[in-house]
Protein backbone atom coordinates (compact mmCIF):
# COMPACT_ATOMS: atom_id res chain seq x y z
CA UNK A 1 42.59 44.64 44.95
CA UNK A 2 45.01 44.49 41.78
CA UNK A 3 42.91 42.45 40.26
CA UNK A 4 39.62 44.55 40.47
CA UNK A 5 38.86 45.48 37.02
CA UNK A 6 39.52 42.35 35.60
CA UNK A 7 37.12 40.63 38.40
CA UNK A 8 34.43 43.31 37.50
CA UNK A 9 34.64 42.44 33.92
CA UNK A 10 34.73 38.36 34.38
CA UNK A 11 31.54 38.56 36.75
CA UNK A 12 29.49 41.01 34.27
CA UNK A 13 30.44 38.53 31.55
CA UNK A 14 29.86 35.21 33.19
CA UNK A 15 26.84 36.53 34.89
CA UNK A 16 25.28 36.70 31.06
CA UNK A 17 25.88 33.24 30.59
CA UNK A 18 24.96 31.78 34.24
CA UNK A 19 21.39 32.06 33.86
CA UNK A 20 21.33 30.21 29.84
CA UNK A 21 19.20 27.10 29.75
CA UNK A 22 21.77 26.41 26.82
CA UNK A 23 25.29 27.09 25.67
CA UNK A 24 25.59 26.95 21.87
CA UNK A 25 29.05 27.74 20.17
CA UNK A 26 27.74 30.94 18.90
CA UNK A 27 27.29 32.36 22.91
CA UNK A 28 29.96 30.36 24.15
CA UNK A 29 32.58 32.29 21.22
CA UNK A 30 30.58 35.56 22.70
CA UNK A 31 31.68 34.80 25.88
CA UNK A 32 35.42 33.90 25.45
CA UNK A 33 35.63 37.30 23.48
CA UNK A 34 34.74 39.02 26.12
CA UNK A 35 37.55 36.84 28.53
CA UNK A 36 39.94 37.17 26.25
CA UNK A 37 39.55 40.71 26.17
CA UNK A 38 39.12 40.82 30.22
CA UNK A 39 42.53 39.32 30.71
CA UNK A 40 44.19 40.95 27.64
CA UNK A 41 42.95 44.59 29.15
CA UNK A 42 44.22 43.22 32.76
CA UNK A 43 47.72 42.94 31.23
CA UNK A 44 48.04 39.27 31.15
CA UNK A 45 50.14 37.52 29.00
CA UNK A 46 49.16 36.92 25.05
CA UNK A 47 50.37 33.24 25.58
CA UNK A 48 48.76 32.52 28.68
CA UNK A 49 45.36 34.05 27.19
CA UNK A 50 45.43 32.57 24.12
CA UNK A 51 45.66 28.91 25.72
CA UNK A 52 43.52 30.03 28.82
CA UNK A 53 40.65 30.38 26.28
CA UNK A 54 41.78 27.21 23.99
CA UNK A 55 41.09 25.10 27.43
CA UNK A 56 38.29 26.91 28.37
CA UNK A 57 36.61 26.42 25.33
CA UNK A 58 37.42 22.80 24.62
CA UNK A 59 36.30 22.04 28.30
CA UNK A 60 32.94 23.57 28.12
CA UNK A 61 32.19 22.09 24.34
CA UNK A 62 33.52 18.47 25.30
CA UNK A 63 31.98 18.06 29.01
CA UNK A 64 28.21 16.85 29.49
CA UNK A 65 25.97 18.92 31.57
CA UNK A 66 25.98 17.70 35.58
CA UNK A 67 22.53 16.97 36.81
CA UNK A 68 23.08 19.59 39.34
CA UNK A 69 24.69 22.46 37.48
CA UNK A 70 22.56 24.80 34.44
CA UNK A 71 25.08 24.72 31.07
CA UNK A 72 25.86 28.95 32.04
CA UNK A 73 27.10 26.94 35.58
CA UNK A 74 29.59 24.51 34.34
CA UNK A 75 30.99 27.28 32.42
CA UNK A 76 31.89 29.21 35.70
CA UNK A 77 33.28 26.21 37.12
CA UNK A 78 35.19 25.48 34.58
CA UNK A 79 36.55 29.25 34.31
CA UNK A 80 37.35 28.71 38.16
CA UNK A 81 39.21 25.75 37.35
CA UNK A 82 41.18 27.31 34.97
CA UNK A 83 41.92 30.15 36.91
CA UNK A 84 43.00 27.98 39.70
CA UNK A 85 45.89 26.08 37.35
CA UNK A 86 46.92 29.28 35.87
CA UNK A 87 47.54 30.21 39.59
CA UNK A 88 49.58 27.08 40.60
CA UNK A 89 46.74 24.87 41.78
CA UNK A 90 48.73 23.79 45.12
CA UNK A 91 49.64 26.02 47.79
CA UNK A 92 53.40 27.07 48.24
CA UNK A 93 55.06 27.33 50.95
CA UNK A 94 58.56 28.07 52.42
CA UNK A 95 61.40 24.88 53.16
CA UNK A 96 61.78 25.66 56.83
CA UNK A 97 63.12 21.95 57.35
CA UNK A 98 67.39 23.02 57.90
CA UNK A 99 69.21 24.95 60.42
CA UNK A 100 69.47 27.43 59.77
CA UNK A 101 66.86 28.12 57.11
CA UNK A 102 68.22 31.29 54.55
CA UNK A 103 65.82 33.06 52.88
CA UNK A 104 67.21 35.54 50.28
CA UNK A 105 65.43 38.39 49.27
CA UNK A 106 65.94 39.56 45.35
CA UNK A 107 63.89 42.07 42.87
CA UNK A 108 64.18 45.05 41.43
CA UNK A 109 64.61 48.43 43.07
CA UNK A 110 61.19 49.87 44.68
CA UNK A 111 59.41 45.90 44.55
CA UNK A 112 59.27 46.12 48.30
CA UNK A 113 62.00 43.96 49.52
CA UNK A 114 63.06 45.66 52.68
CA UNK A 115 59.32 45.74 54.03
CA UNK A 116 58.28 42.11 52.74
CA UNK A 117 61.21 40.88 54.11
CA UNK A 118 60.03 42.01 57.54
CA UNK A 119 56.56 41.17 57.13
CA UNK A 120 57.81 37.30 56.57
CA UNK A 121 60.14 37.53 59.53
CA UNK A 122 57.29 39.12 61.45
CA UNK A 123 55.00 35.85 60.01
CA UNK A 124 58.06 33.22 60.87
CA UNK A 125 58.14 34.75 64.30
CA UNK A 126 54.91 34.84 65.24
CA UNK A 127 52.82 31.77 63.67
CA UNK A 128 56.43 29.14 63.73
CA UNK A 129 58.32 30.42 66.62
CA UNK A 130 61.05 30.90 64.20
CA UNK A 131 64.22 32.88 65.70
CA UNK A 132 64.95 34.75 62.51
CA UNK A 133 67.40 37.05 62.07
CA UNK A 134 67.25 40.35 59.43
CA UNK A 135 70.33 40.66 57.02
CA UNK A 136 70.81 44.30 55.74
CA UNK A 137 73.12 43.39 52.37
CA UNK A 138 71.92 46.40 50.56
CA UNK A 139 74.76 48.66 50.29
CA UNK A 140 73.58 50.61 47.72
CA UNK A 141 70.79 52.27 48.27
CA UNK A 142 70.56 55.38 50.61
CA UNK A 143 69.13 54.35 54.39
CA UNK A 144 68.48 50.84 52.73
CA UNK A 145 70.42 49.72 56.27
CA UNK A 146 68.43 52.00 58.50
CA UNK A 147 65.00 50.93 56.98
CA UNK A 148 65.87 46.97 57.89
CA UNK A 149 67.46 48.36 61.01
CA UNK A 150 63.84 50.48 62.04
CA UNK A 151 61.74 47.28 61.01
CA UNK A 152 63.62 45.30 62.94
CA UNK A 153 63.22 47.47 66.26
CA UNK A 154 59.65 47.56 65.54
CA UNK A 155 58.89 43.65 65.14
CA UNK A 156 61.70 43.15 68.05
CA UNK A 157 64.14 41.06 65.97
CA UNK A 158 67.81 41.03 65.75
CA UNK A 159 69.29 43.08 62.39
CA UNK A 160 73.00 42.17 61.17
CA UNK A 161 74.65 45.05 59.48
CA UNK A 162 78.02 46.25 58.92
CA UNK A 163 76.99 49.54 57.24
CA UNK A 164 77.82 49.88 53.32
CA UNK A 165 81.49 50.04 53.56
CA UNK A 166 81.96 46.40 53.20
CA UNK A 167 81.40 44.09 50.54
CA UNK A 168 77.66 42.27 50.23
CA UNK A 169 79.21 38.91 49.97
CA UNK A 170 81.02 39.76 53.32
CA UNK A 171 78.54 41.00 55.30
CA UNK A 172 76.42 37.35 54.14
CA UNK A 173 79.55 35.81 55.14
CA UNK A 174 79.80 36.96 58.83
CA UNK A 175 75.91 37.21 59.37
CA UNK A 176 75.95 33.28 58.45
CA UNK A 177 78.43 32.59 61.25
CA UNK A 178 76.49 34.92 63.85
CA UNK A 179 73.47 33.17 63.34
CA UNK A 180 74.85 29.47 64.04
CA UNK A 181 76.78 31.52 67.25
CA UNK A 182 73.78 32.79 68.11
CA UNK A 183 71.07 30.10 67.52
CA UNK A 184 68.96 31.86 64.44
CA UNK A 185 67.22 28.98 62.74
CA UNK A 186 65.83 31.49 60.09
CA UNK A 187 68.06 34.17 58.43
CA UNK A 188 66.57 36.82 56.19
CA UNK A 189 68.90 38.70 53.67
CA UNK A 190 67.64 41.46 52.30
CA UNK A 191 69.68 42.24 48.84
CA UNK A 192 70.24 45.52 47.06
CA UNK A 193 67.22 46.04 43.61
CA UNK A 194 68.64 45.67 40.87
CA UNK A 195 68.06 45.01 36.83
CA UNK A 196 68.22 41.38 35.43
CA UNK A 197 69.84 42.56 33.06
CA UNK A 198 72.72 43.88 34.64
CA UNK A 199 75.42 41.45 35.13
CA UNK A 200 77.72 42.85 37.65
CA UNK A 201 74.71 42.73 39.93
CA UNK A 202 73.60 39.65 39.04
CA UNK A 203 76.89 37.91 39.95
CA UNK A 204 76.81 39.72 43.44
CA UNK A 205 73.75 37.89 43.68
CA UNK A 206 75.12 34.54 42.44
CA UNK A 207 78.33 35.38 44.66
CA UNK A 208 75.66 35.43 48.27
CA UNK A 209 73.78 32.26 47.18
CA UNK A 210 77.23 30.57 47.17
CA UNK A 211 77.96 31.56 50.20
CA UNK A 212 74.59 31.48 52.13
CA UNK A 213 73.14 28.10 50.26
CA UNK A 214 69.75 29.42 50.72
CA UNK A 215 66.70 27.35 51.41
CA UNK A 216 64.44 29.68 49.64
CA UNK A 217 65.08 32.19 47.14
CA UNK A 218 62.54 34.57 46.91
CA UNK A 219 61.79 37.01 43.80
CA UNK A 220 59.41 40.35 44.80
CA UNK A 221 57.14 41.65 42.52
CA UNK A 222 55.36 44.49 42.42
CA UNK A 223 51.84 44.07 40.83
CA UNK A 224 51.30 47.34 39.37
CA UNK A 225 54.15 46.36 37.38
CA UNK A 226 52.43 44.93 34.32
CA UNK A 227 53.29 42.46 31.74
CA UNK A 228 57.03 43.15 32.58
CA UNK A 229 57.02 40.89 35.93
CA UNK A 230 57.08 37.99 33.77
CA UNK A 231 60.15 38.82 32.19
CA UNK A 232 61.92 40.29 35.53
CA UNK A 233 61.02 37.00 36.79
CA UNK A 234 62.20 35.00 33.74
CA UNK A 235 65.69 36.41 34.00
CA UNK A 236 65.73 36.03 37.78
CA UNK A 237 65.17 32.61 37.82
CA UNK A 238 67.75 31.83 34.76
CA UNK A 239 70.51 33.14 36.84
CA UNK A 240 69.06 32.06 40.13
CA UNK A 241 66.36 28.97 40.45
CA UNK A 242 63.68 30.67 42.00
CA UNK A 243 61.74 28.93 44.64
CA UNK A 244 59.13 31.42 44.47
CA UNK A 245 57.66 35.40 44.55
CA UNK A 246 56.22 37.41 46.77
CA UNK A 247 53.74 39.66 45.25
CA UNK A 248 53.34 43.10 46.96
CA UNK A 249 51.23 46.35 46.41
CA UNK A 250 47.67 43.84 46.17
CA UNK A 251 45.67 46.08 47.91
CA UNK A 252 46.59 48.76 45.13
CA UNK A 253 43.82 49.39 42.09
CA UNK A 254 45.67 47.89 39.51
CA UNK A 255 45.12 45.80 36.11
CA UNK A 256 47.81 43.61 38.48
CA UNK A 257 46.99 40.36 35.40
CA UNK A 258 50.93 40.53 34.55
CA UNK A 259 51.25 38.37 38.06
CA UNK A 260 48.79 35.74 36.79
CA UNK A 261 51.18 34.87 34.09
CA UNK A 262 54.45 34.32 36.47
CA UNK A 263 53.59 30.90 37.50
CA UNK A 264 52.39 29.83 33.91
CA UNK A 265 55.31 31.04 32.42
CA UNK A 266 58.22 30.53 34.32
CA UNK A 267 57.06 28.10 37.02
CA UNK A 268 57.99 29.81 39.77
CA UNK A 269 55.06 29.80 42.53
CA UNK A 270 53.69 32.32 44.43
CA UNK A 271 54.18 32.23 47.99
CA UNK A 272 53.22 35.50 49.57
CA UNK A 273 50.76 37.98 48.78
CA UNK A 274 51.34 41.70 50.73
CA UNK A 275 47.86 43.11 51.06
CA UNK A 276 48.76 46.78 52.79
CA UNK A 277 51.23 48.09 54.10
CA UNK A 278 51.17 47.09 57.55
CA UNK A 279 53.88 44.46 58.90
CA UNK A 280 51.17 41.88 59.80
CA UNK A 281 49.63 42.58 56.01
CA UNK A 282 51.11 39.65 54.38
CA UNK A 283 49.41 36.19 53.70
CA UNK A 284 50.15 33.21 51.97
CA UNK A 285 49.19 32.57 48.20
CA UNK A 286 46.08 30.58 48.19
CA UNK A 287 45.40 29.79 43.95
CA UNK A 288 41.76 28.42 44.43
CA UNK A 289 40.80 31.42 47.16
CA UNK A 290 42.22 33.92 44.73
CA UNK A 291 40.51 32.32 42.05
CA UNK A 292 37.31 32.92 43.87
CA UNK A 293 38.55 36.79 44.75
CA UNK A 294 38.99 37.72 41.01
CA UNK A 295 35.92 35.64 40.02
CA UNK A 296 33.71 37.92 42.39
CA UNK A 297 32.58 34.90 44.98
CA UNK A 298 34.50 36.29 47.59
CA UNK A 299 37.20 34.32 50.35
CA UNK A 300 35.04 33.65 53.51
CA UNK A 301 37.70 30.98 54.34
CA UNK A 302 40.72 34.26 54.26
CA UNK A 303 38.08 36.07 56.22
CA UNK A 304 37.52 33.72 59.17
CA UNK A 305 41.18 33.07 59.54
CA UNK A 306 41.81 36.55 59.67
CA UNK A 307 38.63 36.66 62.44
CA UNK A 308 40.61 34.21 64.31
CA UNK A 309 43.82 36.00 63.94
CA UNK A 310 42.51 39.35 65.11
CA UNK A 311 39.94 38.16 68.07
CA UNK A 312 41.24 37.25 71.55
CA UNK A 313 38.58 34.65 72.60
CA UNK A 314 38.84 35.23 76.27
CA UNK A 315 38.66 39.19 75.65
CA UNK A 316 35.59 38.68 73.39
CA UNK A 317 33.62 35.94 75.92
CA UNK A 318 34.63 38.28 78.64
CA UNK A 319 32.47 41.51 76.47
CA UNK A 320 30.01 39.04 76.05
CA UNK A 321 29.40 38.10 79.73
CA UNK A 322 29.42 41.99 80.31
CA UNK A 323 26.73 42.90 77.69
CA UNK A 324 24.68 39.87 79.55
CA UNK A 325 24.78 41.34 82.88
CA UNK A 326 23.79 44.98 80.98
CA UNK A 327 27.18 46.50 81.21
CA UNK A 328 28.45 47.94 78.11
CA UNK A 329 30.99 51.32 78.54
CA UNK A 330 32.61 53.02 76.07
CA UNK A 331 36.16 51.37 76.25
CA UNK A 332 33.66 48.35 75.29
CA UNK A 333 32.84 50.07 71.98
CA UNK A 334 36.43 51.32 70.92
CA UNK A 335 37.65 48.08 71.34
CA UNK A 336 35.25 46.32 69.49
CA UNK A 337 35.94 48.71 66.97
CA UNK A 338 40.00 48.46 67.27
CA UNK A 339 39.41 44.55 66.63
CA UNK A 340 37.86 45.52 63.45
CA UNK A 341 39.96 47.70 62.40
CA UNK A 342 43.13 44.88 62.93
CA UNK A 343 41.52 43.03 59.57
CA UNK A 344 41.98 45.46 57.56
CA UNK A 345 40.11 48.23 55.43
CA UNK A 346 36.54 47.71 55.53
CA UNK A 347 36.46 47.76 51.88
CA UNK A 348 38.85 44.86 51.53
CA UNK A 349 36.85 43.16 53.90
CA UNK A 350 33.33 43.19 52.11
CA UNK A 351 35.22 42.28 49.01
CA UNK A 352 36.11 38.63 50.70
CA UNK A 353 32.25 38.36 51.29
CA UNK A 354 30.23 36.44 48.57
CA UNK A 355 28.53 38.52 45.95
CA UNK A 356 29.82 42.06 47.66
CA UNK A 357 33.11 42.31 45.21
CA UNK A 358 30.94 44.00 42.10
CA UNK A 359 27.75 44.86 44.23
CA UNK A 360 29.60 46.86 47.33
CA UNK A 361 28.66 50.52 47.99
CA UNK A 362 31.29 53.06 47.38
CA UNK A 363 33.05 52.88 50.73
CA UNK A 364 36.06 55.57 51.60
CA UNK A 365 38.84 53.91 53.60
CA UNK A 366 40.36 56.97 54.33
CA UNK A 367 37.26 58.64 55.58
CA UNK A 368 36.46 55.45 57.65
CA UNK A 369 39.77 55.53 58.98
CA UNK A 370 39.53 59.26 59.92
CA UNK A 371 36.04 58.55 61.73
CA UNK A 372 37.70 55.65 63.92
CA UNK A 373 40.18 57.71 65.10
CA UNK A 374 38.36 60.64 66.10
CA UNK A 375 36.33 58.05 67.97
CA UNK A 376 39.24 57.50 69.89
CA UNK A 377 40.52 60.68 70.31
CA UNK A 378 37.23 61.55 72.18
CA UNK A 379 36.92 58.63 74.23
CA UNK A 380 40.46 58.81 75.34
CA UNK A 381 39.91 62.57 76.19
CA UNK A 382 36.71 61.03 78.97
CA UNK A 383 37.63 59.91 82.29
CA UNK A 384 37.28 56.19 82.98
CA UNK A 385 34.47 56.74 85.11
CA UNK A 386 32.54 58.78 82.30
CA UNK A 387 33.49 55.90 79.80
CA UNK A 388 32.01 53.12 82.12
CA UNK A 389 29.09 55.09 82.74
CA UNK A 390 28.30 57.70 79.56
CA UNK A 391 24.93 59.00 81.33
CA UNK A 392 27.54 61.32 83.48
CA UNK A 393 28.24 63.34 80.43
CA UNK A 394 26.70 66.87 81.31
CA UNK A 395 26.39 69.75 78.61
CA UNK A 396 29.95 70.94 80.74
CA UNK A 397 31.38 67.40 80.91
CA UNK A 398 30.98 67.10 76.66
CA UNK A 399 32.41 70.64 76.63
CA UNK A 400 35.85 69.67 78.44
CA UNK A 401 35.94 66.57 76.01
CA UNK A 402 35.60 68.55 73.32
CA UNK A 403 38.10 71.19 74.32
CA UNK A 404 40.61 68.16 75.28
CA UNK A 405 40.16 66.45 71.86
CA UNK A 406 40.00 69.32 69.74
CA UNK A 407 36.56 68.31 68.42
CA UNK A 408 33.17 70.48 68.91
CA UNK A 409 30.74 69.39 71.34
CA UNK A 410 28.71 67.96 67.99
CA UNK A 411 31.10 65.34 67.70
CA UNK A 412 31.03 64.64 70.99
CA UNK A 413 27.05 64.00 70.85
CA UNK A 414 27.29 62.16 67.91
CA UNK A 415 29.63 59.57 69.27
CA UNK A 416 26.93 59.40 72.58
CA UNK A 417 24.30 59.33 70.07
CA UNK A 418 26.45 56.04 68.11
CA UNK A 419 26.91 54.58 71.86
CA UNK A 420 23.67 54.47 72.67
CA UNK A 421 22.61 52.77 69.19
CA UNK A 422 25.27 49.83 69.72
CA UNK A 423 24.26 49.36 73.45
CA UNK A 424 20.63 48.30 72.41
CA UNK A 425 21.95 46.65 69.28
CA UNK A 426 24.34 44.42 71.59
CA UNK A 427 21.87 44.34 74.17
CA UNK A 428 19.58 42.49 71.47
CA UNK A 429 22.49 39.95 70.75
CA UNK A 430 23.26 39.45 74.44
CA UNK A 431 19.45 37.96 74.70
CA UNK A 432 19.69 36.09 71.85
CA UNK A 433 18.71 32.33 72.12
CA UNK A 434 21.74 30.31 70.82
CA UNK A 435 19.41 27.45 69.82
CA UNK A 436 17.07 29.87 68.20
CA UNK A 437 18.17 32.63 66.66
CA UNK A 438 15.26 33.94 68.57
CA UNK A 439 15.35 36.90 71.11
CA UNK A 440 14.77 34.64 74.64
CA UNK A 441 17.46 32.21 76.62
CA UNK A 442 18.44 29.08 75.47
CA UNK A 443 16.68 26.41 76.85
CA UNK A 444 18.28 24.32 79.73
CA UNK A 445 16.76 21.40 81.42
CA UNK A 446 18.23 21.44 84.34
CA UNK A 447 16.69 24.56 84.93
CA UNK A 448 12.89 24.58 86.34
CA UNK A 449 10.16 25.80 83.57
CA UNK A 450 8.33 28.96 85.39
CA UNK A 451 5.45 28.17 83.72
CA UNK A 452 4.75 24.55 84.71
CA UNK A 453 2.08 24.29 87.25
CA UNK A 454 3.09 22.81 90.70
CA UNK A 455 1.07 19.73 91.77
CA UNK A 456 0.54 18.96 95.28
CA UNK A 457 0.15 15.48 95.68
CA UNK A 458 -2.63 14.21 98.89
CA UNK A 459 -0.94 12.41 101.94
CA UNK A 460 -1.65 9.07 102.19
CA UNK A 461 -4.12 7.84 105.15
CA UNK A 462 -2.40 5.68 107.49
């Protein structure tokens, strides 16, 4: 995450002062130092700091204790708080209320425009049943067109281009009118990078937002850019209005604090957040979760919506019924493991868990990554009978896998050896009460207790 060295120096500090029975103004001054430094280090804004602290401060000196909360507790809270309005407090989120809606694209070269502006489309498409509609008006830089025009094939949505012959403010023109032929309730224009500063460029842009009377004008960022985003985004929104950034590269480890002063200092929210570079890695800009993510305490709420993004209840109910009846295959495994892998890196994932963001083990995405797909490279290399029933596999069986796969016949036994560990393991969850948490079924009382002792009643004399 971007901001991962500021997060590891905010928990070590506040984790000092959690566990006080008292604050006093000398340990409370001790504290800030170390904030101010934190954020400073993390290449947020001098401004921004210097009042971040001045609140901080006169909040924790001026508030009494909570019955519920240690002084070292309200300070954390407090810091949260304050994180939270540096970050915009509310949650953002695009005008998709006209027809059709235009979204323009702006930034500097390299920010990430072409891809986020996919990734949205993608998002629009997908969660709004938007019918959006990619417009390639970067004529300047080489294959610019031919990225928006492979995205495009690859999330199945229309791309208007004319090539980079014409004019910018032309090809807006005409993609504007081909949208309303065509029914597009969401256009996407993708603009050429360029520097605030330079005002040929800037009056192409000023030219297309006259023309396409955007909804939304979006500014992306990228966050390893430093304490110069708030000035890139100061002299976009002077010539533009804003309505808000996107803020790519996230997953990258960064300082990434020159983003936490955008929305302080120029107003302009943050809407998006890109958090890899796959088109589905994009989310919307939650302040208070983010708060939470660079305080250390993790985003369960991110997590489960991600859970319920990625898992196909009927697919999942239908492995579950499977494991019940004690039939669990191979395919079974690799596509528990392919759900998995559809949230992300498993590091980013235990860094949304509470407490794992500073206290994680050193995890190698890469190598993970490398391990799943070997995984699959074997299985795939098995006939479907051999997958459904592993206990086939013969010393000659495991050698034409191995051959097939280009693996050794080690790899092949380790993946067995894995198998066999996650069939008992799922075995043990398959008999697990519900009601309980206790291995044993759930109880049911329609259904007749085995152990209750049948009593024969006498016939009556007549």
């Amino acid at each position: 995450m971007a901001f991962e060295s500021l997060s590891s120096r905010l928990s070590t500090t506040l984790k000092k002062v959690s566990g006080q029975g008292r604050l006093t103004e000398a340990n409370m001054e001790e504290m800030l130092s170390e904030i101010r430094l934190a954020l400073l280090e993390a290449d947020v804004n001098f401004q921004v700091v210097k009042e971040f602290i001045a609140n901080t401060k006169e909040l924790a000196l001026g508030q009494d204790v909570l019955g519920s909360l240690k002084p070292g507790q309200l300070v954390v809270k407090i810091v949260n708080d304050e994180l939270v309005k540096l970050l915009g407090t509310e949650v953002s989120t695009l005008s998709l209320n006209n027809n059709p809606n235009v979204i323009m694209m702006v930034g500097l070269q390299g920010s990430g425009k072409t891809t986020s502006t996919g990734k949205i489309a993608n998002m629009l498409a997908s969660k709004e049943a938007k019918r959006p509609l990619l417009v390639a008006a970067d004529i300047y830089r080489p294959a610019a067109v031919d990225q928006l025009k492979v995205l495009g094939e690859q999330l199945n949505i229309p791309v208007f281009e004319k090539g980079t012959e014409y004019p910018a403010q032309q090809i807006v023109s005409e993609a504007m009118a081909f949208a309303k032929q065509y029914n597009h309730d969401v256009v996407m224009i993708d603009t050429a990078g360029r520097l605030h500063i330079d005002e040929t460029l800037m009056n192409e842009l000023r030219d297309i937002k006259e023309i396409a009377k955007p909804t939304d004008i979006l500014l992306v960022v990228d966050a390893l850019t430093g304490q110069d985003i708030v000035t890139v985004a100061d002299g976009f929104n002077k010539a533009l209005s804003l309505t808000g950034a996107v803020l790519t590269k996230l997953d990258g480890d960064s300082r990434g604090g020159g983003a936490l002063s955008i929305r302080h200092i120029t107003g302009v929210p943050i809407k998006f957040i890109g958090t890899g570079e796959k088109l589905d890695q994009l989310e919307l800009f939650y302040p208070d979760r983010m708060a939470t993510r660079i305080l250390g305490m993790g985003d369960v709420v991110s997590l489960v919506e991600k859970v319920q993004d990625v898992y196909d209840e009927k697919d999942t109910m239908a492995t579950f019924r499977r494991m019940q009846q004690g039939i669990f295959g191979l395919d079974d495994m690799l596509a528990q493991m392919q759900q998995v892998r559809k949230l992300g890196s498993l590091s980013g994932i235990l860094k949304m868990m509470p407490g794992m963001a500073n206290n994680m083990p050193q995890i190698d995405d890469e190598e993970s990554d490398r391990k799943i797909k070997m995984t699959e490279s074997i299985i795939y290399s098995m006939t479907p009978q051999e997958r459904r029933t592993p206990d086939i596999l013969t010393t000659s069986r495991k050698e034409r896998i191995a051959k097939g796969c280009g693996k050794n016949i080690a790899d092949v036994n380790r993946l067995i050896k894995q198998f066999e560990e996650s069939k008992k393991m799922m075995k043990g969850l398959a008999n697990m009460n519900p009601n309980t948490g206790m291995p044993g079924k759930s109880y049911n009382p329609n259904r007749p207790d085995p152990n209750r002792k049948k009593v024969r009643h006498k016939k009556k004399k007549k």
